[in-house]
Protein backbone atom coordinates (compact mmCIF):
# COMPACT_ATOMS: atom_id res chain seq x y z
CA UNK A 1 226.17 30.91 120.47
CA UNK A 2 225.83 31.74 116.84
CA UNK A 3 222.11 32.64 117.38
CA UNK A 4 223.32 35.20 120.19
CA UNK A 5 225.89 36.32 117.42
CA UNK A 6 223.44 37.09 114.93
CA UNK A 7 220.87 39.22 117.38
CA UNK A 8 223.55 40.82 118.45
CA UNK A 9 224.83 41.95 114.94
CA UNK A 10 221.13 42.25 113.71
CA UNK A 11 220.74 44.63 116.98
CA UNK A 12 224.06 46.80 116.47
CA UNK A 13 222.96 47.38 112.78
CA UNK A 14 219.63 48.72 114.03
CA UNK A 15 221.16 50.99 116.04
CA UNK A 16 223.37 52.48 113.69
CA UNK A 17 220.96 52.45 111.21
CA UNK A 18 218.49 54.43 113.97
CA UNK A 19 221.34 56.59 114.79
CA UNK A 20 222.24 57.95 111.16
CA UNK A 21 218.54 58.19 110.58
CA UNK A 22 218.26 60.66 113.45
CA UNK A 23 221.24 62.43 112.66
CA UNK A 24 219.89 63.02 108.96
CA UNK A 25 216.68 64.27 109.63
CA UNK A 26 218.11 66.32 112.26
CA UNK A 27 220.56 68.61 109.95
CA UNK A 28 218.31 69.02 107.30
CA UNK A 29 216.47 71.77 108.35
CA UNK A 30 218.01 73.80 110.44
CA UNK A 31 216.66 77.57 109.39
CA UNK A 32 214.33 79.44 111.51
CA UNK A 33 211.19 80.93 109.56
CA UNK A 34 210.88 83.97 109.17
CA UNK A 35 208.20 86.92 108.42
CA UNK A 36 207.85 87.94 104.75
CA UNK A 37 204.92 90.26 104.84
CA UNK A 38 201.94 91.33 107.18
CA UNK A 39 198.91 92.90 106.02
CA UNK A 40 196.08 94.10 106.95
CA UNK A 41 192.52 92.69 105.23
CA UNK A 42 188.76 93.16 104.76
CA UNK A 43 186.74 91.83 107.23
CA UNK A 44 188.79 92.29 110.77
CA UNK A 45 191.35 89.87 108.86
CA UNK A 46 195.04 90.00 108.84
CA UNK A 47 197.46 88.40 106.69
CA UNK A 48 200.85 87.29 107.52
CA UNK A 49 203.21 85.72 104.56
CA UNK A 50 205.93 83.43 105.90
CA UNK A 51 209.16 82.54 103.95
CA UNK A 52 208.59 78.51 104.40
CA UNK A 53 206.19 75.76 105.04
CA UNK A 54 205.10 76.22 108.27
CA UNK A 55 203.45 73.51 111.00
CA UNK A 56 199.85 73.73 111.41
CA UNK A 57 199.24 73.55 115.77
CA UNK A 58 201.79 76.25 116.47
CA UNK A 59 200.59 78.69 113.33
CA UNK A 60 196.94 78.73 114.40
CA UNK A 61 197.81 79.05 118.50
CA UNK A 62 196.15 82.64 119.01
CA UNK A 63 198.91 83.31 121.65
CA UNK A 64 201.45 83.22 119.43
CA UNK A 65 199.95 86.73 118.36
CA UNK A 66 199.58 89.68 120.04
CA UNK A 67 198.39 93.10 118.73
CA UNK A 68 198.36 96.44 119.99
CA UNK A 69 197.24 99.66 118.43
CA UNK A 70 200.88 101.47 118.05
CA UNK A 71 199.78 104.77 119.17
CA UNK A 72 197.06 106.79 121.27
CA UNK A 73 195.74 104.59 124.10
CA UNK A 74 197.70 101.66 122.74
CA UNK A 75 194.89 99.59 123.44
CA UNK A 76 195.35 95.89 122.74
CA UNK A 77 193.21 93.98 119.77
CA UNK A 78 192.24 90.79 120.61
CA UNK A 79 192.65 87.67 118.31
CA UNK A 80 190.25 85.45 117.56
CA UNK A 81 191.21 82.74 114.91
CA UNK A 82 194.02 82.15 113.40
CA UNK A 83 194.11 79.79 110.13
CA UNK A 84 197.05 78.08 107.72
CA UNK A 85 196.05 78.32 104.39
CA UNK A 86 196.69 75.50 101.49
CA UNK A 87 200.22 76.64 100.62
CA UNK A 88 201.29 76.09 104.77
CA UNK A 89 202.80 79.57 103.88
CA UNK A 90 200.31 81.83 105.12
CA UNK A 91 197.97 82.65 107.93
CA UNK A 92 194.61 84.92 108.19
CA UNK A 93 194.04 86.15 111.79
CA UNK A 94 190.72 87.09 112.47
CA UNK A 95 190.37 89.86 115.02
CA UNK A 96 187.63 91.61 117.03
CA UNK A 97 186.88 95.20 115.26
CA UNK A 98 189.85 97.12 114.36
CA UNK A 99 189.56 100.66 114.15
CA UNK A 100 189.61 102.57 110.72
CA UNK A 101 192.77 103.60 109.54
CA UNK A 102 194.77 102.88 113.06
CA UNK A 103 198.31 101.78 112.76
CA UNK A 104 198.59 98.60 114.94
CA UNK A 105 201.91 97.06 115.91
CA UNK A 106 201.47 92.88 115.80
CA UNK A 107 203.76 90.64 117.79
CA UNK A 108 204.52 87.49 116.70
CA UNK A 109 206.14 84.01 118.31
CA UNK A 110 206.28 80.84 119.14
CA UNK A 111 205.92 79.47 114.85
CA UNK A 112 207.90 76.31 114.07
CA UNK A 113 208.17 74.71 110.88
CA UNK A 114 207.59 71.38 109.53
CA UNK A 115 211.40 70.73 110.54
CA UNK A 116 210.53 71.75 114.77
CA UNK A 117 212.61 75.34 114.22
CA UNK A 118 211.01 78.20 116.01
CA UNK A 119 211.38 81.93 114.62
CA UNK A 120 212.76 83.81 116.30
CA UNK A 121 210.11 86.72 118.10
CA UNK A 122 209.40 89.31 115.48
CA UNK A 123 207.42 92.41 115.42
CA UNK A 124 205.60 94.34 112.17
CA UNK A 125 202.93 96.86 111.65
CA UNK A 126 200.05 96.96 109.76
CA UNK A 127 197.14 99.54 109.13
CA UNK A 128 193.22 98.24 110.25
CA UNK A 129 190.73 98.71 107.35
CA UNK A 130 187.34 99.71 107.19
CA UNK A 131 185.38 98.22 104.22
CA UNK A 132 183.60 101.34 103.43
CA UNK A 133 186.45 103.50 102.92
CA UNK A 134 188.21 101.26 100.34
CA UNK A 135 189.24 102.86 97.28
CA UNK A 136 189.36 100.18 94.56
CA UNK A 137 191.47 99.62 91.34
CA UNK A 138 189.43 101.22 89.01
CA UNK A 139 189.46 104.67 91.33
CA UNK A 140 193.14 104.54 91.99
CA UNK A 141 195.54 103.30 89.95
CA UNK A 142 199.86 103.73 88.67
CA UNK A 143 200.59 105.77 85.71
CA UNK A 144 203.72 104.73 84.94
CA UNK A 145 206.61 102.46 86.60
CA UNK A 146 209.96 103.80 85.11
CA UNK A 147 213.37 102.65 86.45
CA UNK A 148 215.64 105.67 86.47
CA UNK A 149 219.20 103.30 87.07
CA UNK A 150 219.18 99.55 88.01
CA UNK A 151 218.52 100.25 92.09
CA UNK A 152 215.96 103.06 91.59
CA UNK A 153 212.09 102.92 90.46
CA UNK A 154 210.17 106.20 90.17
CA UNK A 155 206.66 104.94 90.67
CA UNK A 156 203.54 107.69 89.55
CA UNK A 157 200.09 107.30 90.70
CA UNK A 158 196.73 109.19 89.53
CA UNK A 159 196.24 110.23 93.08
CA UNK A 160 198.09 111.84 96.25
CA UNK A 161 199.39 109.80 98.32
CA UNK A 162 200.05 110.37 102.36
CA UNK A 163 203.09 109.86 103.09
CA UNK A 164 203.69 107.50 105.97
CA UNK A 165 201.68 105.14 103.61
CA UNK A 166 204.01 105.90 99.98
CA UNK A 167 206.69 105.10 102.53
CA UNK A 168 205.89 101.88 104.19
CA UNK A 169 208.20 99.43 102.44
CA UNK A 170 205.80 96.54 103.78
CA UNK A 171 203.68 97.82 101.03
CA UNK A 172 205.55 97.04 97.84
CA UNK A 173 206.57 93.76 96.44
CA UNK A 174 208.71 93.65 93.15
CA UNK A 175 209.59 90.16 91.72
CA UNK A 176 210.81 88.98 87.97
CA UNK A 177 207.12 88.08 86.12
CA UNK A 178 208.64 84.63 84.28
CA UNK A 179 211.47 84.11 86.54
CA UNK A 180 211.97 82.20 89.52
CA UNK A 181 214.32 84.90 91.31
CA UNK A 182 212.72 85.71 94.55
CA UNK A 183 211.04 88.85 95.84
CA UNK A 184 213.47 91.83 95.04
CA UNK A 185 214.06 94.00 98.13
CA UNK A 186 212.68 97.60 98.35
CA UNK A 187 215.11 99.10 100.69
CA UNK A 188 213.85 102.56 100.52
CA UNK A 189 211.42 104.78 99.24
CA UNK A 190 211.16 108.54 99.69
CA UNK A 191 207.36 110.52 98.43
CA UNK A 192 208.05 113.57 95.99
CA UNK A 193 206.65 117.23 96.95
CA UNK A 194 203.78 116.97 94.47
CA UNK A 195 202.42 113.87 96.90
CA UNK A 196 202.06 111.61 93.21
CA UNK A 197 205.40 110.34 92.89
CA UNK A 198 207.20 107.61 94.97
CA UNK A 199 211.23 106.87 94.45
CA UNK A 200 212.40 103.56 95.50
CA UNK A 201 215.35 102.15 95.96
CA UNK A 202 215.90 98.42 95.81
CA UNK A 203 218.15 95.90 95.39
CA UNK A 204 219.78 95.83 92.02
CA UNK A 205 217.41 94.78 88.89
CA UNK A 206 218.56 93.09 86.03
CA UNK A 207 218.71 94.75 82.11
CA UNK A 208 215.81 93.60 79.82
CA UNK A 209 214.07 91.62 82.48
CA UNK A 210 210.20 92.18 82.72
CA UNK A 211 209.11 92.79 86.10
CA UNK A 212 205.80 92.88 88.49
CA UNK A 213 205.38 95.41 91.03
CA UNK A 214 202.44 95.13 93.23
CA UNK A 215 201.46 97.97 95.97
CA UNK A 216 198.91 97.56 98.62
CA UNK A 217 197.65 99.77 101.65
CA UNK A 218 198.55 103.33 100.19
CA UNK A 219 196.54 106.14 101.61
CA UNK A 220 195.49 108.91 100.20
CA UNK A 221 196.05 112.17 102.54
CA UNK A 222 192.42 111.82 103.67
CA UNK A 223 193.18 108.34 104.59
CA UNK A 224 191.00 106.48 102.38
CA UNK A 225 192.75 103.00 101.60
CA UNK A 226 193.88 101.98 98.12
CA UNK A 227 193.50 98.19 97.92
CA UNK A 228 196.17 96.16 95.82
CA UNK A 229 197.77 97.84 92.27
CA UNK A 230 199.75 95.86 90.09
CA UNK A 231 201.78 97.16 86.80
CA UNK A 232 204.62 95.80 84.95
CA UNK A 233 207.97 97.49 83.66
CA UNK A 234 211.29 96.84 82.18
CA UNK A 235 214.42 96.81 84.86
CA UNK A 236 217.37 98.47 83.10
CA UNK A 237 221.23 97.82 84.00
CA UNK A 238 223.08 101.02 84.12
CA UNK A 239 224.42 102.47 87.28
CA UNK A 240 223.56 105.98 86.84
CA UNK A 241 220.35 107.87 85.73
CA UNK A 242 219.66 109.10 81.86
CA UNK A 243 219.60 112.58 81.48
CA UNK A 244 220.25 115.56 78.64
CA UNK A 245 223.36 116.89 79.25
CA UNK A 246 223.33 119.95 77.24
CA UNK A 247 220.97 121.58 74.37
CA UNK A 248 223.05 123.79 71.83
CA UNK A 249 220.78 125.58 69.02
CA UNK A 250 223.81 125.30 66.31
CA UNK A 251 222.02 126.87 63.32
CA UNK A 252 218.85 129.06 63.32
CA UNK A 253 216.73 125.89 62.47
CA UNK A 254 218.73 123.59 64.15
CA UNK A 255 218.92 122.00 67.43
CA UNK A 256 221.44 119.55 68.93
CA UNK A 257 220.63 117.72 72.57
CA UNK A 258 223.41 115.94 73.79
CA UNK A 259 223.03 112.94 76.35
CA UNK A 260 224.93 111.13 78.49
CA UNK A 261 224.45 107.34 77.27
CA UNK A 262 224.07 106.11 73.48
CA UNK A 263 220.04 106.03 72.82
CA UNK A 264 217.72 103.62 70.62
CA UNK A 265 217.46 105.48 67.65
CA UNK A 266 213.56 103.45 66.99
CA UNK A 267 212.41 105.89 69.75
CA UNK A 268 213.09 109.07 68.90
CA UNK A 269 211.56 109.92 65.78
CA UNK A 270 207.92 110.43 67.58
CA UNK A 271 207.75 114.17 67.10
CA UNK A 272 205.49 114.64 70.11
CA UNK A 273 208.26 114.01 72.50
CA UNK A 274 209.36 117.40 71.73
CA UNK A 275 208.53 120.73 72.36
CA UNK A 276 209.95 123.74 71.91
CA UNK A 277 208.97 127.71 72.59
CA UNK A 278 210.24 131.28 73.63
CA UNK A 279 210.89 131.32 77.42
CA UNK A 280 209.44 134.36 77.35
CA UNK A 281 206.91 136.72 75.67
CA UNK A 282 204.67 135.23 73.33
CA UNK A 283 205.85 131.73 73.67
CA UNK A 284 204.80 130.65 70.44
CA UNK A 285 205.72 126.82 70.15
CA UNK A 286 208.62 126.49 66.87
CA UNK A 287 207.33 123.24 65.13
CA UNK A 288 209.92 120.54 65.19
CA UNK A 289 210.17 118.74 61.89
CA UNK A 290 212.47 115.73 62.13
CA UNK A 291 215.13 113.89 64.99
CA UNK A 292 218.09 112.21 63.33
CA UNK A 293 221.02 110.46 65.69
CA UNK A 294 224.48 111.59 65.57
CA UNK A 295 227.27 109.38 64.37
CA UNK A 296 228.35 108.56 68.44
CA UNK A 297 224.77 108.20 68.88
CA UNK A 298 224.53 110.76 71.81
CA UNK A 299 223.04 113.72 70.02
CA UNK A 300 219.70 114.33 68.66
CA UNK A 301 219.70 116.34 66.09
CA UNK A 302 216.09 118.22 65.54
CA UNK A 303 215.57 120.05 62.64
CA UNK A 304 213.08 122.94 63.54
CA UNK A 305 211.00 126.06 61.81
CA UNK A 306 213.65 129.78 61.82
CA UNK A 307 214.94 130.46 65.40
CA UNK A 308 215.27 133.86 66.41
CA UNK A 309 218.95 134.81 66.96
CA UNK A 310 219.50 135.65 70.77
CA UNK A 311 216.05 134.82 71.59
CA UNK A 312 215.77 132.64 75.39
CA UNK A 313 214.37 129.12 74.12
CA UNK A 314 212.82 126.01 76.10
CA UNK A 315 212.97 122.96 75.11
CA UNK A 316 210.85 120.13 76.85
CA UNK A 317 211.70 116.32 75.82
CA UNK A 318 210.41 113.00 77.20
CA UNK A 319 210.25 109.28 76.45
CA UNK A 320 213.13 108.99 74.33
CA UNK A 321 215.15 105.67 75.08
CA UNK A 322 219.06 104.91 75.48
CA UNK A 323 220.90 101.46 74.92
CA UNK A 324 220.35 100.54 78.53
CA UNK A 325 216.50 100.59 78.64
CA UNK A 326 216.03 103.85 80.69
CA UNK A 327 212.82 105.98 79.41
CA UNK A 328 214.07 109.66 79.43
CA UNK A 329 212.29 111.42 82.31
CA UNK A 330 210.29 114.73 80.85
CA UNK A 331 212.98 117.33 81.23
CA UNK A 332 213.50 121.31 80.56
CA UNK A 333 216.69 123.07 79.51
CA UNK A 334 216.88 126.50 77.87
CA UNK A 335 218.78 127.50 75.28
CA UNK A 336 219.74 130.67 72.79
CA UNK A 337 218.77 130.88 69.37
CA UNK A 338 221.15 131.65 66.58
């Protein structure tokens, strides 16, 4: 009898040890994956970025994808490989021949990871390349990142850019370039007249923080592809953009501009960030001398060479900094001389 006692105690704590085992590893994963990023590669080759490890027999199933060229004859690519790489994170689908510069719309299912969850179905687009119509860095490249509030990036490139490409949010990623923050979101982004300049809008950036933005599969409006750009800026923390309020000439060599946030009084004594001329006529440039900072730190004072009284002045200024971080844009106002 006390043999049968103890199998029977040693059997009851197996099962309850069984039982909370199963129970663990049962709650603790219980998130779908999801699709970070797709895009398309060299070679027939497409990349798509997932947001966790993922398992290995149901990532490189070929019927799990399904691609079809998103307008036209909508004629379907086949797949022909599909491959985990090292970080579990990340497949490359091989395809048959994609056509040059065709959008294709890629349908994706049936991806668990390591914990058994299956996404749910998801669909992106990506553009096929051609290998002899990439542009490379050193052809195409970003002039200038500047964050004009702390949810909007004006982004300038050497080169035109067509638009459906400048406005494909698949194609940016922003992220801190020390921190461990993840990927900021680029909820919009909107190509300027001029075809150069991209605005987008993302989720909010933090003040003093260096970050990495990294661009890949712009076009330019003969559809050459630009492969992947990279730069680095500052994110700022005000709301609202910087901008020059007014610009007063308040003696006949002296000019006041007036701003709307305090500035950084190290950047404005560069004497090249200013210019100033007759609207009209001649337009002889007046040759700006010095930039002090008012007492509220709002107004830049520029001494200048004798204004004309009721003469129509311009004054261009650029690159001048406030408190917040935010690079002045370049900007024109006109003003009267006294």
């Amino acid at each position: 009898m006390k043999r049968l006692r103890e199998i029977s105690v040693y059997f009851l704590m197996t099962v309850l040890l069984c039982t909370t085992t199963c129970v663990y590893a049962s709650s603790d994963d219980l998130v779908k994956p999801e699709v970070a990023k797709v895009m398309g590669l060299e070679g027939n080759r497409v990349e798509i970025t997932f947001n966790e490890e993922l398992d290995k027999t149901t990532v490189e199933d070929i019927s799990n994808y399904t691609i079809f060229e998103k307008y036209g004859s909508k004629e379907q690519l086949q797949v022909l490989e599909a491959e985990l790489d090292d970080t579990k994170t990340k497949v490359i689908i091989t395809t048959e021949k994609q056509k040059s510069y065709i959008l294709y719309d890629i349908y994706i299912s049936g991806i668990a990871d390591l914990s058994g969850n299956v996404m749910d179905n998801n669909h992106k687009v990506f553009i096929g390349l051609d290998s002899d119509n990439i542009v490379h860095h050193k052809d195409f490249d970003i002039v200038s990142v500047n964050p004009l509030t702390n949810k909007k990036i004006k982004v300038t490139f050497n080169k035109k850019i067509n638009k459906y490409s400048a406005e494909n949010l698949t194609n940016y990623i922003i992220k801190e370039k020390y921190g461990v923050k993840p990927v900021l979101k680029v909820i919009d982004a909107e190509l300027d007249s001029t075809g150069y300049v991209v605005t987008l809008t993302t989720e909010e950036l933090r003040g003093s923080i260096l970050y990495s933005i990294v661009i890949n599969n712009l076009m330019d409006p003969s559809e050459k592809i630009f492969r992947e750009v990279d730069a680095l800026f500052v994110g700022v923390s005000s709301p609202v953009e910087f901008v020059v309020e007014n610009v007063e000439c308040t003696s006949n060599d002296t000019v006041e501009i007036t701003f709307n946030f305090e500035l950084n009084e190290q950047t404005i004594h560069n004497m090249s960030y200013y210019e100033i001329g007759k609207k009209y006529g001649d337009k002889q440039k007046v040759e700006v001398f010095s930039a002090t900072l008012s007492s509220d730190s709002k107004k830049i004072i520029l001494k200048t060479d004798v204004l004309e009284p009721n003469y129509l002045y311009e004054l261009k200024a650029q690159n001048v900094i406030s408190v917040w971080g935010n690079v002045l844009e370049p900007v024109t106002k006109c003003f009267v001389g006294r």
